[in-house]
N, C-alpha and C. Protein backbone atom coordinates (compact mmCIF):
# COMPACT_ATOMS: atom_id res chain seq x y z
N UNK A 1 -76.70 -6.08 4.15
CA UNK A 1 -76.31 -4.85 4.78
C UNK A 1 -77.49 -3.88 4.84
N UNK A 2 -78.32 -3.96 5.45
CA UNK A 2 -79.61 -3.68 5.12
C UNK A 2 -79.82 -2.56 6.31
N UNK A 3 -78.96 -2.50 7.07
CA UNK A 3 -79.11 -1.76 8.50
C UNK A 3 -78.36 -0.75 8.37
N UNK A 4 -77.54 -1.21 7.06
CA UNK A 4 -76.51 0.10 7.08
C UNK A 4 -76.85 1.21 6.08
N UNK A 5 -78.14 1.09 5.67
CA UNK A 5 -78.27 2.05 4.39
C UNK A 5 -79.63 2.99 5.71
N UNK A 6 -79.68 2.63 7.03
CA UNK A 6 -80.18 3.62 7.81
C UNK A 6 -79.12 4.29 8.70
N UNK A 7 -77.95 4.05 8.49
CA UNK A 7 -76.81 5.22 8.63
C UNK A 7 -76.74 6.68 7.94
N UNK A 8 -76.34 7.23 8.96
CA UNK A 8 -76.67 8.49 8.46
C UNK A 8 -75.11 8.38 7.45
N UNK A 9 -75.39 9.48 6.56
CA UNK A 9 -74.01 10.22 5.47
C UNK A 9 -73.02 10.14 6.50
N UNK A 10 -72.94 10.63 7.56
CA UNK A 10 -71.40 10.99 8.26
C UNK A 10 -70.90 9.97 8.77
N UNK A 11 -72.07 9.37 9.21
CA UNK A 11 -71.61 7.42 10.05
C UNK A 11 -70.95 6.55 8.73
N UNK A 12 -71.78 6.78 7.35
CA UNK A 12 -71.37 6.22 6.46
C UNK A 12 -69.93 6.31 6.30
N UNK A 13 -69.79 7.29 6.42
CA UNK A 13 -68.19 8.22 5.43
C UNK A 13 -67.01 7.70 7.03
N UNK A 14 -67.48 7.73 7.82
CA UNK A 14 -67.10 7.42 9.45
C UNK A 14 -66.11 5.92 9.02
N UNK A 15 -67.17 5.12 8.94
CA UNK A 15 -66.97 3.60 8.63
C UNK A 15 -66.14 3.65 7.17
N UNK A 16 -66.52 4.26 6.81
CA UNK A 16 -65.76 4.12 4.87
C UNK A 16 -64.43 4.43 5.47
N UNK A 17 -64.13 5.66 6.13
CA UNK A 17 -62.37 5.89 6.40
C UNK A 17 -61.70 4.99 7.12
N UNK A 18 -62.16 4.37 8.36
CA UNK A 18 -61.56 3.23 9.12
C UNK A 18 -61.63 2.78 8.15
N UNK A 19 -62.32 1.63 7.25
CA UNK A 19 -61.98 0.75 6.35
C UNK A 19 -60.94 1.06 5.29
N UNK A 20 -60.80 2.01 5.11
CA UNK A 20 -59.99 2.82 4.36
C UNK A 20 -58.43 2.84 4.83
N UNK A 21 -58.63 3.35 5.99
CA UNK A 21 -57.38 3.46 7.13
C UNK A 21 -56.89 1.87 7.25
N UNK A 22 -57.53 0.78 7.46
CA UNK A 22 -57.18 -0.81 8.23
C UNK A 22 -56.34 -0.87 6.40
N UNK A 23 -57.02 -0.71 5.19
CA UNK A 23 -56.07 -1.38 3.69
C UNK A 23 -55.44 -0.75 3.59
N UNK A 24 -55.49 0.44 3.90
CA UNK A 24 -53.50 1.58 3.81
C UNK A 24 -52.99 1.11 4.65
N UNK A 25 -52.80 0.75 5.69
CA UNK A 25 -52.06 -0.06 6.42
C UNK A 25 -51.08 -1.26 6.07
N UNK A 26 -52.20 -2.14 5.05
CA UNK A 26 -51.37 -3.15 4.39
C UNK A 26 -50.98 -4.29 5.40
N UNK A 27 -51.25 -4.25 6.37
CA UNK A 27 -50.91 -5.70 7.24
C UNK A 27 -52.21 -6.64 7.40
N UNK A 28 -53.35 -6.62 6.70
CA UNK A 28 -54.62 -7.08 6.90
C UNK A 28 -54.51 -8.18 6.09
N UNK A 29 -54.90 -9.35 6.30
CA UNK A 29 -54.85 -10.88 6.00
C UNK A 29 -56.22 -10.29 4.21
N UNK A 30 -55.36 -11.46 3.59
CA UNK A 30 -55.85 -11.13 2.05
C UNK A 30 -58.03 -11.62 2.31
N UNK A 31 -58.28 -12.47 3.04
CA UNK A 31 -59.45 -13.14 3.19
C UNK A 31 -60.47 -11.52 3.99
N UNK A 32 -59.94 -10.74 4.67
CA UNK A 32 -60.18 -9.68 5.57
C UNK A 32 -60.25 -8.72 4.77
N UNK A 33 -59.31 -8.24 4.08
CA UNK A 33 -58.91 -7.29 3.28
C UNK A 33 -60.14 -7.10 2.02
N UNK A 34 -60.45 -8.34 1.43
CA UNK A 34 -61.63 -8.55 0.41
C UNK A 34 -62.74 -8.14 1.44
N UNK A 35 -63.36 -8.82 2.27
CA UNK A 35 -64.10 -8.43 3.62
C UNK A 35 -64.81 -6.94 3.67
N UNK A 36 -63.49 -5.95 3.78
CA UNK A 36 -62.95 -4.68 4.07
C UNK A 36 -63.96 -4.17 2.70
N UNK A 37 -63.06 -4.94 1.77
CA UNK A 37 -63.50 -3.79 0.63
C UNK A 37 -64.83 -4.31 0.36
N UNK A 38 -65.46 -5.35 0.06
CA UNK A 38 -67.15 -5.28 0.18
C UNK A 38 -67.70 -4.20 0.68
N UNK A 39 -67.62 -4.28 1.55
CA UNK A 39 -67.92 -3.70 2.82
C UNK A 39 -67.89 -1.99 2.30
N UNK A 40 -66.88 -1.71 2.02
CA UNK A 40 -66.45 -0.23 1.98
C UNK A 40 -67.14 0.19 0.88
N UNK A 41 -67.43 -1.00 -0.45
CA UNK A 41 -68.10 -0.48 -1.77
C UNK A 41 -69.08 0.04 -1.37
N UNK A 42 -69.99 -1.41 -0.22
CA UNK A 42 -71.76 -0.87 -0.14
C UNK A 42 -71.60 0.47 0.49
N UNK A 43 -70.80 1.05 1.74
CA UNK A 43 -70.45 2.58 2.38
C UNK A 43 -70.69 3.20 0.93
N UNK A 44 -69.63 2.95 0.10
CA UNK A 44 -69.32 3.88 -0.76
C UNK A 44 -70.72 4.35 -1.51
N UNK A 45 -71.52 3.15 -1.89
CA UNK A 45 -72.87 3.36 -2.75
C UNK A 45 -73.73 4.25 -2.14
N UNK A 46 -73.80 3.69 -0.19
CA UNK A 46 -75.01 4.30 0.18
C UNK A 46 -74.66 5.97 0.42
N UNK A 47 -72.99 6.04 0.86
CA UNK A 47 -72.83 7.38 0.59
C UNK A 47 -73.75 8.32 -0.90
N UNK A 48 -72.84 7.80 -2.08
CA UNK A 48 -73.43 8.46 -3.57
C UNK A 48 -74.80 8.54 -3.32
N UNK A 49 -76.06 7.63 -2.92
CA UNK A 49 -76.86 7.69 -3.23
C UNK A 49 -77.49 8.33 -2.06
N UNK A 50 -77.36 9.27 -0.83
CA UNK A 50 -77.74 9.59 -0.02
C UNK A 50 -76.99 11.28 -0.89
N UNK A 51 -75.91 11.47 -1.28
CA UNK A 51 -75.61 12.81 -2.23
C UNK A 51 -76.36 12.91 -3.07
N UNK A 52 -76.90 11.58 -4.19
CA UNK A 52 -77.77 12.01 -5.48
C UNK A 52 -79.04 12.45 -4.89
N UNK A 53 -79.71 11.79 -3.92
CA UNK A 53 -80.84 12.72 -3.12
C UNK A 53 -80.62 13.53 -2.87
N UNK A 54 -79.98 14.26 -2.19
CA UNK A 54 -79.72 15.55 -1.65
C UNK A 54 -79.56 16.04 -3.05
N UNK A 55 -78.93 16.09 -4.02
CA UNK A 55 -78.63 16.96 -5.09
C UNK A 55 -79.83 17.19 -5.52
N UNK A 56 -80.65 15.84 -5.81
CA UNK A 56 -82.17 16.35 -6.55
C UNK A 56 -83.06 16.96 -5.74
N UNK A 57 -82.94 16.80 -4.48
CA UNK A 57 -83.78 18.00 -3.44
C UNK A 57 -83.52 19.68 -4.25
N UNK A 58 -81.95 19.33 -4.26
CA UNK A 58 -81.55 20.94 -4.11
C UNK A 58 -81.65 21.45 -5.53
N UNK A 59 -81.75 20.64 -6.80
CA UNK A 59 -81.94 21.61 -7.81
C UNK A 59 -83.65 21.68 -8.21
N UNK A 60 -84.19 21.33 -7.29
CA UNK A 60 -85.68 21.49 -7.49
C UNK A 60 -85.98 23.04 -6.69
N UNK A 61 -86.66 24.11 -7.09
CA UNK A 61 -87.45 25.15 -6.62
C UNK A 61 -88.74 25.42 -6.30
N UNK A 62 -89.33 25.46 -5.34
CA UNK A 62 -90.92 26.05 -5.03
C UNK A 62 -90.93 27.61 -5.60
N UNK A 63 -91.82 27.15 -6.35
CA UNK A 63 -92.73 28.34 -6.98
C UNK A 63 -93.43 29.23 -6.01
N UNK A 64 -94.00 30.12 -6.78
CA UNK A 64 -94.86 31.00 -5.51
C UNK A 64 -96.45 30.61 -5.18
N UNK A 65 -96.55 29.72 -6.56
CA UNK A 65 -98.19 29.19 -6.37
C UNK A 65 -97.56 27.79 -5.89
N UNK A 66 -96.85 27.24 -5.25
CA UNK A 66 -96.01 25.84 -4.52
C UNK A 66 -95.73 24.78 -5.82
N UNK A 67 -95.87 24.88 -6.69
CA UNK A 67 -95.15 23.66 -7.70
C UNK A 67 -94.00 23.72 -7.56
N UNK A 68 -93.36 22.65 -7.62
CA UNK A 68 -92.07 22.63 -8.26
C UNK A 68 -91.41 22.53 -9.66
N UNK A 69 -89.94 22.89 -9.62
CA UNK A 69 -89.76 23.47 -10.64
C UNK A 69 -88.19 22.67 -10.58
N UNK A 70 -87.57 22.18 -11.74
CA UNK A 70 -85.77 21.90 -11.78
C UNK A 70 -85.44 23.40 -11.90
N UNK A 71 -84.75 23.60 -11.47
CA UNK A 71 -83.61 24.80 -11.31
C UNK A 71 -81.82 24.11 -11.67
N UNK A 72 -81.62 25.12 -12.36
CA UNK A 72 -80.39 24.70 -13.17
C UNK A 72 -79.67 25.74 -13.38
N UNK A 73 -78.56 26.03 -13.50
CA UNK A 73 -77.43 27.29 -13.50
C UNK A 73 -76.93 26.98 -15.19
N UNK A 74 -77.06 27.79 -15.94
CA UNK A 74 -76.51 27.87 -17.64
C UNK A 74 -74.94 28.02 -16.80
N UNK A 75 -73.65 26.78 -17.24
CA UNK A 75 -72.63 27.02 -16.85
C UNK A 75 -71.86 27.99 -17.92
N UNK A 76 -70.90 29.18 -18.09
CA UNK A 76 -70.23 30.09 -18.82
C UNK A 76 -69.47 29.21 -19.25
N UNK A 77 -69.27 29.34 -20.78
CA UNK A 77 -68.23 28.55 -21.75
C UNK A 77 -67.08 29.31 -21.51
């Protein structure tokens, strides 16, 4: 599936719900259905791992002399 990890996030999540949509359905032959869900795991991975990038973009900060920096929020107990 090597073509599909150059899908964008929304095409990903696109394809993840049809596949999603065809096994709530429940009329899909058991050989198809396994098929389906392969299929929907790798969506599912390249989704997470196209979010864990984006997350580590976003808690990184440019400095004013340009380094970067982790940026992190102290959460309130």
């Amino acid at each position: 599936m090597t073509n599909e990890k150059k899908l964008s996030f929304e095409d990903a999540m696109t394809k993840l719900e049809q596949i999603v949509d065809k096994l709530e359905e429940g009329d899909v032959p058991l050989e198809e259905a396994i098929t389906f869900y392969k299929e929907g795991m790798e969506l599912s991975k390249i989704c997470h791992d196209k979010l864990k990038s984006v997350e580590e973009q976003l808690t990184q900060i440019i400095t004013e002399d340009g380094r970067t920096e982790n940026f992190s929020i102290e959460e309130e107990e």
